[in-house]
N, C-alpha and C. Protein backbone atom coordinates (compact mmCIF):
# COMPACT_ATOMS: atom_id res chain seq x y z
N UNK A 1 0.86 -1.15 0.00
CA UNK A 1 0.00 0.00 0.00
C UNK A 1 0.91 1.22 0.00
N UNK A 2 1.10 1.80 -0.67
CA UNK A 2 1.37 3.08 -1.03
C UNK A 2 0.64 4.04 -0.99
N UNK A 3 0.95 5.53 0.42
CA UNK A 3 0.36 6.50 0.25
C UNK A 3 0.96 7.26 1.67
N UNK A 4 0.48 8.58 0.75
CA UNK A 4 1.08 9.48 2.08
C UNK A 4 0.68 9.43 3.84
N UNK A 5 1.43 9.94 4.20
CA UNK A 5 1.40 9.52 5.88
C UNK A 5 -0.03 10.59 6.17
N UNK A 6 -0.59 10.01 6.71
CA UNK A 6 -1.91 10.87 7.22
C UNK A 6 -1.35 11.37 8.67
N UNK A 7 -1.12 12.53 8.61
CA UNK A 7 -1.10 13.41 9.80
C UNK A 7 -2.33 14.28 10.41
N UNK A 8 -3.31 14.15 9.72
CA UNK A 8 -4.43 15.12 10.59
C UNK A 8 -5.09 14.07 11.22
N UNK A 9 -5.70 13.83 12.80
CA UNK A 9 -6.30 12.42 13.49
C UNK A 9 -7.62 12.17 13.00
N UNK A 10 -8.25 13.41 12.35
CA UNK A 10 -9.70 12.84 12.23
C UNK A 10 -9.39 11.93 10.80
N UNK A 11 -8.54 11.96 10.04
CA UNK A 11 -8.78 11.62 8.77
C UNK A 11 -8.24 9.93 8.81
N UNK A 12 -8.60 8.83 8.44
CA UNK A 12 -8.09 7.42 8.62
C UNK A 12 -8.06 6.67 7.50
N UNK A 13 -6.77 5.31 7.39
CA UNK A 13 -6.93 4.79 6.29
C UNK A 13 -8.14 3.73 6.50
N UNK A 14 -8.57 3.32 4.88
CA UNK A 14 -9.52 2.70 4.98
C UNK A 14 -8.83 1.49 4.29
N UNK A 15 -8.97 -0.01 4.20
CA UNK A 15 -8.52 -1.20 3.27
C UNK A 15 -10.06 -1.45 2.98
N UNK A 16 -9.75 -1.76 1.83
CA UNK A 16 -10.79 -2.62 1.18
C UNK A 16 -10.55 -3.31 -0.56
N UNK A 17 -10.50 -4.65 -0.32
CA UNK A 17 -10.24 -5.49 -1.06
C UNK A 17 -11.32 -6.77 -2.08
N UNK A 18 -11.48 -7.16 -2.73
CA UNK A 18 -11.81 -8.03 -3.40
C UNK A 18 -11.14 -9.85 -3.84
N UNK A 19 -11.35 -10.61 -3.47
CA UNK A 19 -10.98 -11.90 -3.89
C UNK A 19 -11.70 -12.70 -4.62
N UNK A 20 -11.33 -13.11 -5.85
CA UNK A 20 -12.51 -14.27 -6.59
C UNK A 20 -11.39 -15.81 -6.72
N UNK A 21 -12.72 -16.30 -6.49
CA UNK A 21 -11.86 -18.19 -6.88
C UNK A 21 -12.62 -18.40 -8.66
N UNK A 22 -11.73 -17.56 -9.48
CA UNK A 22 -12.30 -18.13 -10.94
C UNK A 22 -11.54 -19.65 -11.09
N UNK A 23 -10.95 -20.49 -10.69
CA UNK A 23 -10.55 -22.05 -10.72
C UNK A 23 -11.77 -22.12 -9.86
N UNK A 24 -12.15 -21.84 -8.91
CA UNK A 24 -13.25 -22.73 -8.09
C UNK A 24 -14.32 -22.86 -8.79
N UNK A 25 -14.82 -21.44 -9.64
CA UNK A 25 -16.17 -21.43 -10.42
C UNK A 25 -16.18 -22.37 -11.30
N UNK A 26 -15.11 -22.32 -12.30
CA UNK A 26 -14.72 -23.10 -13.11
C UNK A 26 -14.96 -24.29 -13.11
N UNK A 27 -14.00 -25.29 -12.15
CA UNK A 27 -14.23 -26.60 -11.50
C UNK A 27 -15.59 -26.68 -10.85
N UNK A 28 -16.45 -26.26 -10.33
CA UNK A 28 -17.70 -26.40 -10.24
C UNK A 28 -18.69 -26.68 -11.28
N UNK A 29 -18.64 -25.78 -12.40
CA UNK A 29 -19.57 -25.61 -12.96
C UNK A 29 -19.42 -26.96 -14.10
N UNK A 30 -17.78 -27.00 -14.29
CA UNK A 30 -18.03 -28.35 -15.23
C UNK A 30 -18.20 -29.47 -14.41
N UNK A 31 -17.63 -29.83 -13.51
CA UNK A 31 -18.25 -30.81 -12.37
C UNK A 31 -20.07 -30.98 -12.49
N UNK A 32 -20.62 -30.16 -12.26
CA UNK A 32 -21.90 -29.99 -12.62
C UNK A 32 -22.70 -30.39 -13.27
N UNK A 33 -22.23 -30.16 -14.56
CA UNK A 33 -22.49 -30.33 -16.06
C UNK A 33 -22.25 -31.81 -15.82
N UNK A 34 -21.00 -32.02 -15.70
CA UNK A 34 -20.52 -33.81 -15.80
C UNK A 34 -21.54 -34.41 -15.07
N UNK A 35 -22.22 -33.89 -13.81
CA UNK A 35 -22.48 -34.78 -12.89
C UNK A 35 -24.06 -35.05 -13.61
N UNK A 36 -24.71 -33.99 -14.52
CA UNK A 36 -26.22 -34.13 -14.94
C UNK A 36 -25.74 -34.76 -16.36
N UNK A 37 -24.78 -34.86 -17.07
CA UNK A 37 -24.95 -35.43 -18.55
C UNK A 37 -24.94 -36.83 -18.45
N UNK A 38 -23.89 -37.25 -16.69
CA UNK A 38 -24.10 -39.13 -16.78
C UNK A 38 -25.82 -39.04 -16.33
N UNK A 39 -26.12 -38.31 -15.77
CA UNK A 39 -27.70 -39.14 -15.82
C UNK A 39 -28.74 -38.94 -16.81
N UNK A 40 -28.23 -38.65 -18.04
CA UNK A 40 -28.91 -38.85 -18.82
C UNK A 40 -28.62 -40.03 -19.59
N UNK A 41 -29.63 -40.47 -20.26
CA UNK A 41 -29.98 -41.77 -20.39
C UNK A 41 -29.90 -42.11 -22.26
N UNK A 42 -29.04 -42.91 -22.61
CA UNK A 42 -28.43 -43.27 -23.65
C UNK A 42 -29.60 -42.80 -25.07
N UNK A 43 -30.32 -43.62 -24.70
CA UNK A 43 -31.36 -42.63 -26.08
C UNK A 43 -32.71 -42.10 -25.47
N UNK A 44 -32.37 -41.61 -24.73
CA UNK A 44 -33.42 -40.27 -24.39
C UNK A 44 -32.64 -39.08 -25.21
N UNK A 45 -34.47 -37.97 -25.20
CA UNK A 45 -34.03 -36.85 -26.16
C UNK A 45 -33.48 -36.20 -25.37
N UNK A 46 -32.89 -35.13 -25.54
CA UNK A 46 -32.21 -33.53 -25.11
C UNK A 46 -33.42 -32.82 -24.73
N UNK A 47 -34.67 -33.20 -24.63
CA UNK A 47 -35.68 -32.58 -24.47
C UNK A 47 -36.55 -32.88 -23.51
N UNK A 48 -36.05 -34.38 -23.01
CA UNK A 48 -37.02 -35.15 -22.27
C UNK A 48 -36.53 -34.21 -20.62
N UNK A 49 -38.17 -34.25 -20.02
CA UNK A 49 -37.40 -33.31 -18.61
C UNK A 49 -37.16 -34.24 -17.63
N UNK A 50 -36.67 -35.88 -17.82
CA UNK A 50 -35.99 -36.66 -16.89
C UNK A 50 -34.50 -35.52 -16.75
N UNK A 51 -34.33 -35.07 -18.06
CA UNK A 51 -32.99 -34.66 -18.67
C UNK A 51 -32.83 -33.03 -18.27
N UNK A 52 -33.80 -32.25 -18.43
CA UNK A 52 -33.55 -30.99 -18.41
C UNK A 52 -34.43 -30.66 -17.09
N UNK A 53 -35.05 -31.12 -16.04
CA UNK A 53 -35.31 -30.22 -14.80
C UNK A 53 -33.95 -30.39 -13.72
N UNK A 54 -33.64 -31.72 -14.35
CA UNK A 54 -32.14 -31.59 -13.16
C UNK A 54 -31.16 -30.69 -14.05
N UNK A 55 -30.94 -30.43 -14.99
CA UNK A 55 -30.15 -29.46 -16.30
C UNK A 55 -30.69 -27.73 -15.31
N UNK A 56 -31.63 -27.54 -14.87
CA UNK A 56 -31.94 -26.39 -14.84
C UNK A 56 -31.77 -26.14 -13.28
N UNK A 57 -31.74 -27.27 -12.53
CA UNK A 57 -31.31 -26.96 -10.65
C UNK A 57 -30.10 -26.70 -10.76
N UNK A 58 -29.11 -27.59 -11.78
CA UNK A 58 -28.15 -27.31 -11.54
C UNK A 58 -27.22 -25.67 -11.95
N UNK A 59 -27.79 -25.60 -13.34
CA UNK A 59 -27.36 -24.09 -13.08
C UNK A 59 -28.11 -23.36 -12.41
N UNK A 60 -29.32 -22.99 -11.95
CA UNK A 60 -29.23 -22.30 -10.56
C UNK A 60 -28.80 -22.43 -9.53
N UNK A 61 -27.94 -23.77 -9.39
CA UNK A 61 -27.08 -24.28 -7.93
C UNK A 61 -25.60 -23.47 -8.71
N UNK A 62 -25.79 -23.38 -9.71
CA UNK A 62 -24.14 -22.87 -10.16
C UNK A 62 -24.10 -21.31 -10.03
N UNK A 63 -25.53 -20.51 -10.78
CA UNK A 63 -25.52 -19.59 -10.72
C UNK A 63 -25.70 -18.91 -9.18
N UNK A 64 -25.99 -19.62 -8.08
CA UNK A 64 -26.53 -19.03 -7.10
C UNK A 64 -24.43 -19.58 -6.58
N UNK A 65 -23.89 -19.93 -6.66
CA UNK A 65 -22.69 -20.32 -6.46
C UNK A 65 -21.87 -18.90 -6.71
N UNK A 66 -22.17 -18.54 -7.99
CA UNK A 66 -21.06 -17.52 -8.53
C UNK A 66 -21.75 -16.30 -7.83
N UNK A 67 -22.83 -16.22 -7.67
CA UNK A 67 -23.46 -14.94 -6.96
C UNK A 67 -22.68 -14.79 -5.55
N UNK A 68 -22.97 -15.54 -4.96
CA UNK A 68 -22.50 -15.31 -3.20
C UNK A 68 -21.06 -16.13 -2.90
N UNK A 69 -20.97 -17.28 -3.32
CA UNK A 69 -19.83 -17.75 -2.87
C UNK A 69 -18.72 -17.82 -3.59
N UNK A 70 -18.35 -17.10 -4.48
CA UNK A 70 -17.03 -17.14 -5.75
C UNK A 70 -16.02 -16.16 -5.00
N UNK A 71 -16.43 -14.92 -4.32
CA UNK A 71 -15.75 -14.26 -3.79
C UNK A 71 -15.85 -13.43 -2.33
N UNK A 72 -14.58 -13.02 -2.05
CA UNK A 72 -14.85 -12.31 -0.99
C UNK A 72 -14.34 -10.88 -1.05
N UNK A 73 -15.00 -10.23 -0.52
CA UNK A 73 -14.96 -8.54 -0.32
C UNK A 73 -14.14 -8.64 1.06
N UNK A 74 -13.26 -8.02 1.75
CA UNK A 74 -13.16 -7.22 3.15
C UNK A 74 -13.10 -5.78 3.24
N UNK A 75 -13.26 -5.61 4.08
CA UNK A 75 -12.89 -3.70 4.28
C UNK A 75 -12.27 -4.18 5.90
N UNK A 76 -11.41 -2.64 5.97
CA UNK A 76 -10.49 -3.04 7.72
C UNK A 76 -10.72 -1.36 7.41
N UNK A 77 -10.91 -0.87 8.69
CA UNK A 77 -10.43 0.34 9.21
C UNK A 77 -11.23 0.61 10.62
N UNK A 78 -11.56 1.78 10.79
CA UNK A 78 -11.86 2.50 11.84
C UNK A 78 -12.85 1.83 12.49
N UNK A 79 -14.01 1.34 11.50
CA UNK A 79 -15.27 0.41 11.92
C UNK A 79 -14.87 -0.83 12.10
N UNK A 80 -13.45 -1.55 12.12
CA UNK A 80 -13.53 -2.70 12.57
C UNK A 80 -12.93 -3.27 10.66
N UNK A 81 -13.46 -5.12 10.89
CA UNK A 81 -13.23 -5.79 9.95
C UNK A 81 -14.83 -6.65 9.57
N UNK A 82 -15.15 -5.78 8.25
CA UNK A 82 -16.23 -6.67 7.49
C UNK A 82 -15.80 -7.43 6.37
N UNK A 83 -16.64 -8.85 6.40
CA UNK A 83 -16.73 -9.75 5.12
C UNK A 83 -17.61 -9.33 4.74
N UNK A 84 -17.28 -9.84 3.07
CA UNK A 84 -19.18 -9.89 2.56
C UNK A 84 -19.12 -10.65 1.58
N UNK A 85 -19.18 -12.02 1.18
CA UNK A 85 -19.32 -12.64 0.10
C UNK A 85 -20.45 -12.36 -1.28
N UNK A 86 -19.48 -12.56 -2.13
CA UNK A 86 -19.83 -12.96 -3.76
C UNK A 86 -20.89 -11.21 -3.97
N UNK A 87 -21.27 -10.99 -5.13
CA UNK A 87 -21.73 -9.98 -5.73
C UNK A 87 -22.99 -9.09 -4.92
N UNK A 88 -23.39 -9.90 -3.78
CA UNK A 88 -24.34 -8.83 -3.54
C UNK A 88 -23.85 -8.72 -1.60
N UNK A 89 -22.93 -9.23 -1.67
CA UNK A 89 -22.73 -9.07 -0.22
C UNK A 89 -23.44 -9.97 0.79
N UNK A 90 -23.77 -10.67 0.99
CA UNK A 90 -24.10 -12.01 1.39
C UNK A 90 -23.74 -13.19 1.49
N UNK A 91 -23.36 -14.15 2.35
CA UNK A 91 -23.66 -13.24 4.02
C UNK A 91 -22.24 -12.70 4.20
N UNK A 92 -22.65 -12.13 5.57
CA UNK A 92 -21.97 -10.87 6.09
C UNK A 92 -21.83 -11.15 6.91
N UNK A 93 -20.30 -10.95 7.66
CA UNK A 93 -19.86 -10.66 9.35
C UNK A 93 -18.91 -9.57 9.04
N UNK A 94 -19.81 -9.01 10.30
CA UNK A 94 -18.78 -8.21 11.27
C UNK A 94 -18.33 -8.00 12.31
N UNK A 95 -16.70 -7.71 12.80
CA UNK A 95 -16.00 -7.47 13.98
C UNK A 95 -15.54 -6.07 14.38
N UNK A 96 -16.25 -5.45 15.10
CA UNK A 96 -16.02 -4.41 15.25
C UNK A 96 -14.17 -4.21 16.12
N UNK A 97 -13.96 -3.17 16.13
CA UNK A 97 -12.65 -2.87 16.05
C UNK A 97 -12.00 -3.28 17.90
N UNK A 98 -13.00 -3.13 18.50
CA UNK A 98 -12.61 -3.12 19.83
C UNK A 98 -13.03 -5.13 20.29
N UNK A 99 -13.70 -5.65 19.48
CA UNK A 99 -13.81 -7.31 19.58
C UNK A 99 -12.08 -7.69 19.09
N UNK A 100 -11.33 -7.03 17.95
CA UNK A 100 -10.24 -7.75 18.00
C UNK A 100 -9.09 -7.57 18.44
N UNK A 101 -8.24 -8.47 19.20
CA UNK A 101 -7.31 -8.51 19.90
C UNK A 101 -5.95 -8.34 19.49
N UNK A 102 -5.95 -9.42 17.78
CA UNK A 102 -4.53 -9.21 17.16
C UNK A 102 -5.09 -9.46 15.65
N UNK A 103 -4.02 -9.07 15.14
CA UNK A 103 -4.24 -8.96 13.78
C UNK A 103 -3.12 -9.18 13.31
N UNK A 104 -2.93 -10.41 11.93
CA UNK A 104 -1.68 -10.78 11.61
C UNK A 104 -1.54 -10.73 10.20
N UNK A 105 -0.30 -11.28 9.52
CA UNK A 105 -0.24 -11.88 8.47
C UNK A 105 0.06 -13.36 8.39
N UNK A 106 -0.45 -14.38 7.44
CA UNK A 106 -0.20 -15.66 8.02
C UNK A 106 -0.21 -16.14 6.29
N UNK A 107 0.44 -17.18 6.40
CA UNK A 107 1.32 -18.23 5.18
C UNK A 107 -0.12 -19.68 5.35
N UNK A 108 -0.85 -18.77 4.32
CA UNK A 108 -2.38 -20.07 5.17
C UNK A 108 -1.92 -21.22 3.64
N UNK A 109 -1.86 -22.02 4.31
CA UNK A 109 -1.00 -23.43 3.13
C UNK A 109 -2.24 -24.31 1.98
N UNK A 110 -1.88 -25.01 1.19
CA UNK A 110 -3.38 -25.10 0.29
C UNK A 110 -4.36 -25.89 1.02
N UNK A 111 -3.83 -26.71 1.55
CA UNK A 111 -4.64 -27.84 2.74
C UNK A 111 -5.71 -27.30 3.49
N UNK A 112 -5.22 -25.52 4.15
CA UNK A 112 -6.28 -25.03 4.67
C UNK A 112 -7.36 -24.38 4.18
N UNK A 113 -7.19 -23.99 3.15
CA UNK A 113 -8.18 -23.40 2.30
C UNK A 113 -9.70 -23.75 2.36
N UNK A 114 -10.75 -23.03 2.57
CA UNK A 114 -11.88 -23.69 2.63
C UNK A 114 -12.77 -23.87 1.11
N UNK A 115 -12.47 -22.76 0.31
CA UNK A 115 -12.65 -22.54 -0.80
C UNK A 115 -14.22 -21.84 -0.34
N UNK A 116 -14.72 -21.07 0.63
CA UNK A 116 -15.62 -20.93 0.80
C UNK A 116 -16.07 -20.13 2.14
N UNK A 117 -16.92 -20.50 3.42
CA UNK A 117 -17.37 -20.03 4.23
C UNK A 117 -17.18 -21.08 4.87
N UNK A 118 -16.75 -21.19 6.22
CA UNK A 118 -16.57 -22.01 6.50
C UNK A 118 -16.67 -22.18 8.73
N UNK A 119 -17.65 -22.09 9.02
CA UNK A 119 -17.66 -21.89 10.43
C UNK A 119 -17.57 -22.60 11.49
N UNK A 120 -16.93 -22.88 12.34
CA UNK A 120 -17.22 -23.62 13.39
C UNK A 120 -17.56 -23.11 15.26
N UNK A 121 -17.74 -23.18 16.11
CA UNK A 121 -17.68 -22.37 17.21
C UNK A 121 -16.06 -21.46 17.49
N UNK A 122 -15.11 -22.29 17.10
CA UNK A 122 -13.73 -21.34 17.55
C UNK A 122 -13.50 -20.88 16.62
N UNK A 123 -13.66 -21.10 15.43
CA UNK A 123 -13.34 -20.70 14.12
C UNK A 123 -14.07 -20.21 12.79
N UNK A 124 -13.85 -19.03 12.09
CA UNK A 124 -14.49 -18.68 10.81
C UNK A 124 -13.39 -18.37 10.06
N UNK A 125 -13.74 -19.28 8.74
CA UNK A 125 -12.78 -19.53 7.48
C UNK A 125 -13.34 -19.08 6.33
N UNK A 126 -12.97 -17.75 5.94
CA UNK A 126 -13.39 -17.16 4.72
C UNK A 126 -12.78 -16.99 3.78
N UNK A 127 -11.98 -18.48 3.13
CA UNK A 127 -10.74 -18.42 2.12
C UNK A 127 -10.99 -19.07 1.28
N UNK A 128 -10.46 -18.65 0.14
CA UNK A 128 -10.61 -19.06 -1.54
C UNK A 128 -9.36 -19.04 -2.44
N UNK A 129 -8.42 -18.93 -1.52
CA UNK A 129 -6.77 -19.13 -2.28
C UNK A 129 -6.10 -19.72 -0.99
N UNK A 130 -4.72 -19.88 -1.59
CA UNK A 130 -4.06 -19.59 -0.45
C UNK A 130 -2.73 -19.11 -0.67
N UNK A 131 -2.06 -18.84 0.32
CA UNK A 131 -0.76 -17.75 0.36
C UNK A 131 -0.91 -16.88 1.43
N UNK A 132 -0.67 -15.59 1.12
CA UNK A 132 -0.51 -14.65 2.53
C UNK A 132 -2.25 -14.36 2.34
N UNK A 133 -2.57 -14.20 3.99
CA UNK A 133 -3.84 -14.22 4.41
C UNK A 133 -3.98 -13.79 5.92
N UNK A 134 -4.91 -12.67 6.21
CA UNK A 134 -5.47 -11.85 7.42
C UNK A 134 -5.74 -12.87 8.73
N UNK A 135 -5.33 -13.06 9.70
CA UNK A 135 -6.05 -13.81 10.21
C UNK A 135 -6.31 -12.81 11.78
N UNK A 136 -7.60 -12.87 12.52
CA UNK A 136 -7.85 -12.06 13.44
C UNK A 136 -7.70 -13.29 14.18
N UNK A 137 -7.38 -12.75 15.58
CA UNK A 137 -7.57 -13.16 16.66
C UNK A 137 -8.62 -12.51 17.39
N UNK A 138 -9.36 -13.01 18.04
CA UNK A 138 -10.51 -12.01 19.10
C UNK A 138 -10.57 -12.01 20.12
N UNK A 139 -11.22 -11.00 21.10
CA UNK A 139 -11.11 -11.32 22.33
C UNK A 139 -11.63 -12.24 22.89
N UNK A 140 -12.61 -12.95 21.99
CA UNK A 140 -13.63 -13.70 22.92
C UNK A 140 -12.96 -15.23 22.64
N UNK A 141 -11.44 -15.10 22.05
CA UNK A 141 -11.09 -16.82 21.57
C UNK A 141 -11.29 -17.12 20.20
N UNK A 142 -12.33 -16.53 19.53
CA UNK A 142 -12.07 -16.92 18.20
C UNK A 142 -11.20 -16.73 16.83
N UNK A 143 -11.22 -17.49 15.90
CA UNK A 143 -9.65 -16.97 15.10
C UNK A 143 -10.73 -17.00 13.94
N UNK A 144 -10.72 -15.63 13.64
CA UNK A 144 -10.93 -15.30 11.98
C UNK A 144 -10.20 -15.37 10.71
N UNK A 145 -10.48 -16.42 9.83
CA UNK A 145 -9.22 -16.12 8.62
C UNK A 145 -9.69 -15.57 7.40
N UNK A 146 -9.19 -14.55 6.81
CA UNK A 146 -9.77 -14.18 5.37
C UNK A 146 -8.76 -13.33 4.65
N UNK A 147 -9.25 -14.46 3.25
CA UNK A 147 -8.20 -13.87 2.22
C UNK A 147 -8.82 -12.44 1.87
N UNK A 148 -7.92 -12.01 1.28
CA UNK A 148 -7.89 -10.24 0.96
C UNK A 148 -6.32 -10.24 -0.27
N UNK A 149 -6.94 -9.64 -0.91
CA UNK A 149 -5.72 -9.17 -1.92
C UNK A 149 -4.09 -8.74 -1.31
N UNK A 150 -3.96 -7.90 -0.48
CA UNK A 150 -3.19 -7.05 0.27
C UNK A 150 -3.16 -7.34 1.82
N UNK A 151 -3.13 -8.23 2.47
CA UNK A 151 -3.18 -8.87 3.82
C UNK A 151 -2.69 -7.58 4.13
N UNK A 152 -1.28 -7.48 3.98
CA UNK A 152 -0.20 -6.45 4.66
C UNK A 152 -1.11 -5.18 5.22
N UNK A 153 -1.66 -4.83 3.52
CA UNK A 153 -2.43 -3.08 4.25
C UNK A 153 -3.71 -3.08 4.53
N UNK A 154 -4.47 -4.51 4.80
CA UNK A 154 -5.25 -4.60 5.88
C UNK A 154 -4.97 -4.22 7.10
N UNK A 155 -3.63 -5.05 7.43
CA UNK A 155 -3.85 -5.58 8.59
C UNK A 155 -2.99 -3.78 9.22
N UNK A 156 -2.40 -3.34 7.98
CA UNK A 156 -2.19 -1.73 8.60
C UNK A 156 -3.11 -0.71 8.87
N UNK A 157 -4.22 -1.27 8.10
CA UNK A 157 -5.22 -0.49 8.58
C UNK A 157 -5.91 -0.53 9.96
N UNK A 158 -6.08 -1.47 10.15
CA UNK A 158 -6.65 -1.63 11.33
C UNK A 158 -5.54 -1.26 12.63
N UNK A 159 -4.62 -1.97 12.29
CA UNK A 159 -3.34 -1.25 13.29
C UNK A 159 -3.73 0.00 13.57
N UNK A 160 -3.78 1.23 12.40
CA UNK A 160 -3.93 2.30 12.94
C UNK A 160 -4.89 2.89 13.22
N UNK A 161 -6.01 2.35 12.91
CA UNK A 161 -7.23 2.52 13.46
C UNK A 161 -7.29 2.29 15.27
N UNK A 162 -6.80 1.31 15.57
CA UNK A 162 -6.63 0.66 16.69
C UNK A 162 -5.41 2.18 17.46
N UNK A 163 -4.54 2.47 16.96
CA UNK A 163 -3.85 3.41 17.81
C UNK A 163 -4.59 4.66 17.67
N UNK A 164 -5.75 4.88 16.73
CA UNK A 164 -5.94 5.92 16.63
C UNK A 164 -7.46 6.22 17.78
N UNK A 165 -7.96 4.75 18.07
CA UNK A 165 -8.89 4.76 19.27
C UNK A 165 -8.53 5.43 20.48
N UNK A 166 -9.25 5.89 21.09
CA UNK A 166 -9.40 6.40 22.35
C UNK A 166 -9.20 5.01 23.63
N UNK A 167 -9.51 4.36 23.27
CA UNK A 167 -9.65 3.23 24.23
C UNK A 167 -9.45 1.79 23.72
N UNK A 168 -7.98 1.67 22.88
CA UNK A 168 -7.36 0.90 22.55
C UNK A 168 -6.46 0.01 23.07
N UNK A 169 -6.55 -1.06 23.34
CA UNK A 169 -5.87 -1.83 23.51
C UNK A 169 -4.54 -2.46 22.50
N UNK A 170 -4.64 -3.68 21.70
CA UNK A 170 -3.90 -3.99 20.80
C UNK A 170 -4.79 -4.36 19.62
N UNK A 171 -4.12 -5.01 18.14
CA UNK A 171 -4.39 -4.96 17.30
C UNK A 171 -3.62 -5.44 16.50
């Protein structure tokens, strides 16, 4: 991230990034396709709807795929750290700035990857690559991970958001 040093306090940086899995869409959608052309049936028509109502769930299971889950949005600054998956922002979490405790950069390996949303009680996994990747720590114990284009000037954003609080702890 490149940019001048902000010296006046009211004014703050903001991050906000974009991530898409075009291999994930990809591999889905022909997966898909493959998985409805074996059940069609050697001389049945192209017309018969044994053939085309499962032809038509599946691209709305594909298209509703590329809508919400192909990518992820974050923003980091002053308000904390929001997700928002795929084109319309859905679904959505947010951590407001004073819930997180630390904020890192982390080497998230391909194994961990969720390719998706991914929740459990200690944990939320919002990754679709892997390589360098945001990961929060919180106060309450839980570990947030999410890819972001620019981990680095996320995770500077929030840094200085965090020194720039009144009632800051760490970050």
């Amino acid at each position: 991230m490149t940019s001048l040093p902000i010296t006046d306090p009211s004014r703050h940086a903001v991050y906000t990034g974009r991530t898409t899995s075009w291999p994930m869409v990809a591999t889905t959608c022909v997966a898909a396709l493959f998985v409805v052309l074996m059940g069609k049936e050697s001389n049945g028509a192209w017309g018969d709807l044994v053939f085309v109502v499962p032809l038509i769930l599946v691209a709305i299971g594909i298209l509703a795929n590329i809508l919400t889950a192909s990518s992820v949005r974050a923003t980091a600054g002053p308000n904390g750290f929001t997700i928002r998956w795929g084109l319309f922002g859905w679904p959505r979490c947010s951590y407001r700035l004073d819930e997180i405790d630390h904020a890192e950069v982390i080497d998230l390996p391909l194994w961990r990857v969720s390719y998706s949303l991914w929740w459990t009680p200690r944990r939320t996994n919002c990754t679709v690559r892997s390589g360098p990747t945001v990961r929060l720590s919180m106060r309450n114990g839980r570990i947030v991970t999410v890819t972001v284009p620019e981990p680095a000037a996320a995770v500077a954003a929030l840094r200085e958001a965090s020194a720039a609080a009144p009632d800051a702890d760490t970050v």
